[in-house]
Protein backbone atom coordinates (compact mmCIF):
# COMPACT_ATOMS: atom_id res chain seq x y z
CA UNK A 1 14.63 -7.73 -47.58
CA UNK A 2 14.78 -11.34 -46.58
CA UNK A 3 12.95 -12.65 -43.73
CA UNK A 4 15.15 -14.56 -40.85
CA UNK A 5 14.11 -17.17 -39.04
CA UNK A 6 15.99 -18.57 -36.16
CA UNK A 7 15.59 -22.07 -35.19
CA UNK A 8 17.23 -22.76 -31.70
CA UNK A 9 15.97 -26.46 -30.88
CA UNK A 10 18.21 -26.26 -27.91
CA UNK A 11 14.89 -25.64 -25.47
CA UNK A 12 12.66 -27.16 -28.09
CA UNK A 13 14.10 -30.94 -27.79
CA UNK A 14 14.87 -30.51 -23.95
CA UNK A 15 12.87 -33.52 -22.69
CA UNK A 16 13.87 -32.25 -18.41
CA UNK A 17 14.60 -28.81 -16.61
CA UNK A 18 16.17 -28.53 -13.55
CA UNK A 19 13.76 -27.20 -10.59
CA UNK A 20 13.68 -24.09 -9.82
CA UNK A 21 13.00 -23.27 -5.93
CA UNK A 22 13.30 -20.41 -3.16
CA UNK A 23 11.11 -18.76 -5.43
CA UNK A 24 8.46 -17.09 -2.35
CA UNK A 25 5.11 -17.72 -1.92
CA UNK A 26 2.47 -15.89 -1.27
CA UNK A 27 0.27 -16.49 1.70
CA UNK A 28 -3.18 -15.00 2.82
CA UNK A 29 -3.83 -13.80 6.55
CA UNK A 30 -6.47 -12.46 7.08
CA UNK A 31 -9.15 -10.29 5.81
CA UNK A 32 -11.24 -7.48 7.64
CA UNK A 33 -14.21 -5.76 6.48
CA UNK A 34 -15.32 -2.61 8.47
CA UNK A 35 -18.76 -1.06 8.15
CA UNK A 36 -18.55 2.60 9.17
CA UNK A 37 -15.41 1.89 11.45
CA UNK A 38 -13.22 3.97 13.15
CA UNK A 39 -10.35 2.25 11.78
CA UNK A 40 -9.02 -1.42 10.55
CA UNK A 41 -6.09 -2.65 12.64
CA UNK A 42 -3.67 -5.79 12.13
CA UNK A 43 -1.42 -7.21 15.40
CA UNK A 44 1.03 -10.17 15.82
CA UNK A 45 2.84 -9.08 13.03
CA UNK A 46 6.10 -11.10 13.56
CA UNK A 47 9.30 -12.39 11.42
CA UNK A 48 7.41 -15.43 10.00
CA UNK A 49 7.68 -13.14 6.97
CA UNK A 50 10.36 -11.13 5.13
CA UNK A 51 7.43 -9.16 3.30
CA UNK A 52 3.91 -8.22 4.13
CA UNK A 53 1.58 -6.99 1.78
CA UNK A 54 -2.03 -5.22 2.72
CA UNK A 55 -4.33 -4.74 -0.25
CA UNK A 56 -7.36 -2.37 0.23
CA UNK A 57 -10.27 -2.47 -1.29
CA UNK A 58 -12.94 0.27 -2.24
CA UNK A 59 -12.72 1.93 0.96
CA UNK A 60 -14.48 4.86 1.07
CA UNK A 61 -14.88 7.80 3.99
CA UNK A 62 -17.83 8.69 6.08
CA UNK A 63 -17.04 12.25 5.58
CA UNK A 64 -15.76 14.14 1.86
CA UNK A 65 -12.49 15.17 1.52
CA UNK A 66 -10.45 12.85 3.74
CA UNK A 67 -7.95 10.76 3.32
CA UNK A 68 -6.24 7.30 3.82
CA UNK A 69 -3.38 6.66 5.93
CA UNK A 70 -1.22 4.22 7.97
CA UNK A 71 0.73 3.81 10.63
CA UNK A 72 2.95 1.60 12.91
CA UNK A 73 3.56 0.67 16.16
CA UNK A 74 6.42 -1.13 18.22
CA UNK A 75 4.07 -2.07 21.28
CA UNK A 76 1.46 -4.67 19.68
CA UNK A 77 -0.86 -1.58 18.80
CA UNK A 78 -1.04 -0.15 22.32
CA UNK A 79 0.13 3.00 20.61
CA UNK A 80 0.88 3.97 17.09
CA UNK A 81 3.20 6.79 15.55
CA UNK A 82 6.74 5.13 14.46
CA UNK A 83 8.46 8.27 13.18
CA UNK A 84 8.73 8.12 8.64
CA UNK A 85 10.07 9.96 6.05
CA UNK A 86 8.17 9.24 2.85
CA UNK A 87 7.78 11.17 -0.98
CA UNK A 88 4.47 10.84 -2.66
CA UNK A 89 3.54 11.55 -6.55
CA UNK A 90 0.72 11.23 -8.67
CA UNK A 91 -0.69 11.22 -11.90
CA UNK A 92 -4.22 12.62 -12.09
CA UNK A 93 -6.92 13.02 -15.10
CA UNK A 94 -10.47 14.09 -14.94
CA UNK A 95 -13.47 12.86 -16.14
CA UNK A 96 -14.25 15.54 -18.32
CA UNK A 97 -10.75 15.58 -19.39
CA UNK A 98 -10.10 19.22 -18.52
CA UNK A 99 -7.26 18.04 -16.15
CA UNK A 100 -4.15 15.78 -16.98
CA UNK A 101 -1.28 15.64 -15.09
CA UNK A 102 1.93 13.67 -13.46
CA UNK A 103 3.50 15.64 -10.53
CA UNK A 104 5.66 15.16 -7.59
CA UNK A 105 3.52 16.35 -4.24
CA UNK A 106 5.60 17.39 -2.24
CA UNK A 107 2.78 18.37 0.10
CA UNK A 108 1.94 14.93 0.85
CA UNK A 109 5.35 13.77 1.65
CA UNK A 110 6.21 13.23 5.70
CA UNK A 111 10.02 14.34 6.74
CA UNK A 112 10.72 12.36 9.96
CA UNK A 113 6.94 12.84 11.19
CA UNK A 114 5.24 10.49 13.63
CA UNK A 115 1.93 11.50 11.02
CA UNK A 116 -0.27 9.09 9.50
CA UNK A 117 1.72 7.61 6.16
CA UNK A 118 -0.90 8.99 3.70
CA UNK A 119 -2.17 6.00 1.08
CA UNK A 120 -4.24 8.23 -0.61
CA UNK A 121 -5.49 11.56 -1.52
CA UNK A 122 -9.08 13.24 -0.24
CA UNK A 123 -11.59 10.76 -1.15
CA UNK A 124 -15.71 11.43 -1.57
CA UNK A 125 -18.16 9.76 0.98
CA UNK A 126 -20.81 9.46 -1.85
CA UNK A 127 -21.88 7.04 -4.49
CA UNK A 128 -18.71 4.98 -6.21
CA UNK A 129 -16.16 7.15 -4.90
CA UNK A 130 -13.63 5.13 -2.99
CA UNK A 131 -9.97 4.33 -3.18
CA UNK A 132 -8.07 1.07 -3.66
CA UNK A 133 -4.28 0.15 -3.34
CA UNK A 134 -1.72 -2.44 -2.10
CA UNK A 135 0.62 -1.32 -0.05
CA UNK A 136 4.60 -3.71 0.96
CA UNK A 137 6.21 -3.31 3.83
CA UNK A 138 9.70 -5.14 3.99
CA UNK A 139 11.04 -6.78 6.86
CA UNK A 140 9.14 -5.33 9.74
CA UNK A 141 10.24 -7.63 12.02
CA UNK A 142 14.30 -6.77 11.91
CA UNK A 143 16.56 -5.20 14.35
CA UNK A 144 19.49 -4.07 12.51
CA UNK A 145 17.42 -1.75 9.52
CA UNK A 146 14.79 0.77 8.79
CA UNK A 147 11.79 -0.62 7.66
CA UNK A 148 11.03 0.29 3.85
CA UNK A 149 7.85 0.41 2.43
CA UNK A 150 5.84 0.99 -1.21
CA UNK A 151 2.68 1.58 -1.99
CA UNK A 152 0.13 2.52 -5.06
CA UNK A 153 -3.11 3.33 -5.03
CA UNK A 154 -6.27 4.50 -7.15
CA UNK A 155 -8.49 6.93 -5.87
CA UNK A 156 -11.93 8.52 -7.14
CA UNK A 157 -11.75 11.59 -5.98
CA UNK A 158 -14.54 13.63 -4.69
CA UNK A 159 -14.38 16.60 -7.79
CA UNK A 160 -14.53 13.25 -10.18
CA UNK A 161 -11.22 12.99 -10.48
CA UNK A 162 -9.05 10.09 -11.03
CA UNK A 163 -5.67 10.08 -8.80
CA UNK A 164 -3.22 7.55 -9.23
CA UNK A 165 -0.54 7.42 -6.54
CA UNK A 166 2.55 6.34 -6.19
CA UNK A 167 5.04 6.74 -2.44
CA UNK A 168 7.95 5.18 -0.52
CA UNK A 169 9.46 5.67 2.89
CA UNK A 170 10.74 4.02 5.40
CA UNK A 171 9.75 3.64 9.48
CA UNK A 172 12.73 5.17 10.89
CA UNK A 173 13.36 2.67 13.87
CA UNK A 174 15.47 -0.32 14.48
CA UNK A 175 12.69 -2.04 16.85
CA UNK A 176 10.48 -4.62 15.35
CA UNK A 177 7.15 -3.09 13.82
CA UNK A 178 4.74 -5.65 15.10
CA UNK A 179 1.22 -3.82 14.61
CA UNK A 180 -0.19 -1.46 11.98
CA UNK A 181 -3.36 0.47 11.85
CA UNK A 182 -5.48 2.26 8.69
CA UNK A 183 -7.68 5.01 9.37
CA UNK A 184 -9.18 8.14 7.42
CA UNK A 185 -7.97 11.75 8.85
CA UNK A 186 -10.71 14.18 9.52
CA UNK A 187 -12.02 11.81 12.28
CA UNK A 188 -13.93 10.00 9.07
CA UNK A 189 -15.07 6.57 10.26
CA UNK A 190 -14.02 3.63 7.09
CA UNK A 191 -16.25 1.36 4.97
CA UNK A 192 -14.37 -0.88 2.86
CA UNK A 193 -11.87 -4.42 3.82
CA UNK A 194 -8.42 -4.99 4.00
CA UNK A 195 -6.84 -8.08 3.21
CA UNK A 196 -3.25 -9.30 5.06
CA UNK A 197 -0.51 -11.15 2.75
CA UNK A 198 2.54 -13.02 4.03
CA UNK A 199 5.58 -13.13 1.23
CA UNK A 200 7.95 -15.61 2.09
């Protein structure tokens, strides 16, 4: 079989491209590190930015078994609980590799609940356990839409598993979402930052 070689020199001898712009950017906030917190909150959230991206990093619970979550608010953080609908799945795989899984969890998901959006799954207080994700939220600021949101995130869990998570949902409101809050359930206090991205 012959071998065929292709020789396009059209790119090759190109000696100028066109610019390319309206590409985004993406622009750091602000950072918050809490140290056995009750929670991690961001305000003045505002239409500066299409997107917003929070990345979270080993945060870990004061307590075993809880979880990460999320929520909104309309009111600058005076209150939170912006009513979502969300679906949640996960692969999983132990250390011992007795468990191996992908699977829809439907127990996770939130139908038109004013719940905590949950980021991850029950996370150990001890040692290296801790979970770590990055979470978009588009258009928060708009007055005509929902506001959709993704999210991943990588958990150690507190039976040595490894969850890896995957959701979506949206904030099911039409008023600007100007404030969001992260918290553990089980009144777990937080160790761990959270970092604030604007995507233009």
């Amino acid at each position: 079989m012959a071998l065929i070689k292709l020789n396009n020199r059209a790119v090759k001898d190109a000696t100028a491209f066109g610019s390319i712009t309206s590409l985004g950017s993406l622009t750091f906030i602000s950072k918050q590190t809490a140290s056995s917190s009750a929670s991690i909150s961001f305000t003045g959230i505002d239409s500066t930015y299409k997107e917003y991206m929070f990345i979270w990093n080993n945060c870990q619970p004061s307590v075993d078994f809880a979880t990460l979550g999320f929520q909104a608010s309309t009111d600058g953080g005076s209150s939170y609980g912006v009513t979502a609908t969300t679906s949640f799945f996960k692969a999983t795989h132990r250390e011992d590799d007795s468990v191996a899984s992908l699977s829809y969890d439907g127990g996770q998901d939130l139908a038109q609940s004013t719940n905590d959006v949950q980021l991850s799954l029950s996370i150990g207080s001890l040692g290296s356990r801790s979970t770590s994700g990055m979470l978009n939220i588009y258009n928060p600021s708009d007055t005509t839409y929902v506001k959709h949101f993704i999210l991943t995130s990588s958990d150690r869990e507190n039976r040595d598993r490894l969850y890896n998570n995957y959701s979506a949902g949206y904030f099911n409101s039409t008023t600007p979402l100007n404030a969001f809050i992260f918290r553990f359930n089980l009144s777990a206090n937080i160790t761990g930052t959270i970092s604030l991205f604007g995507i233009a």
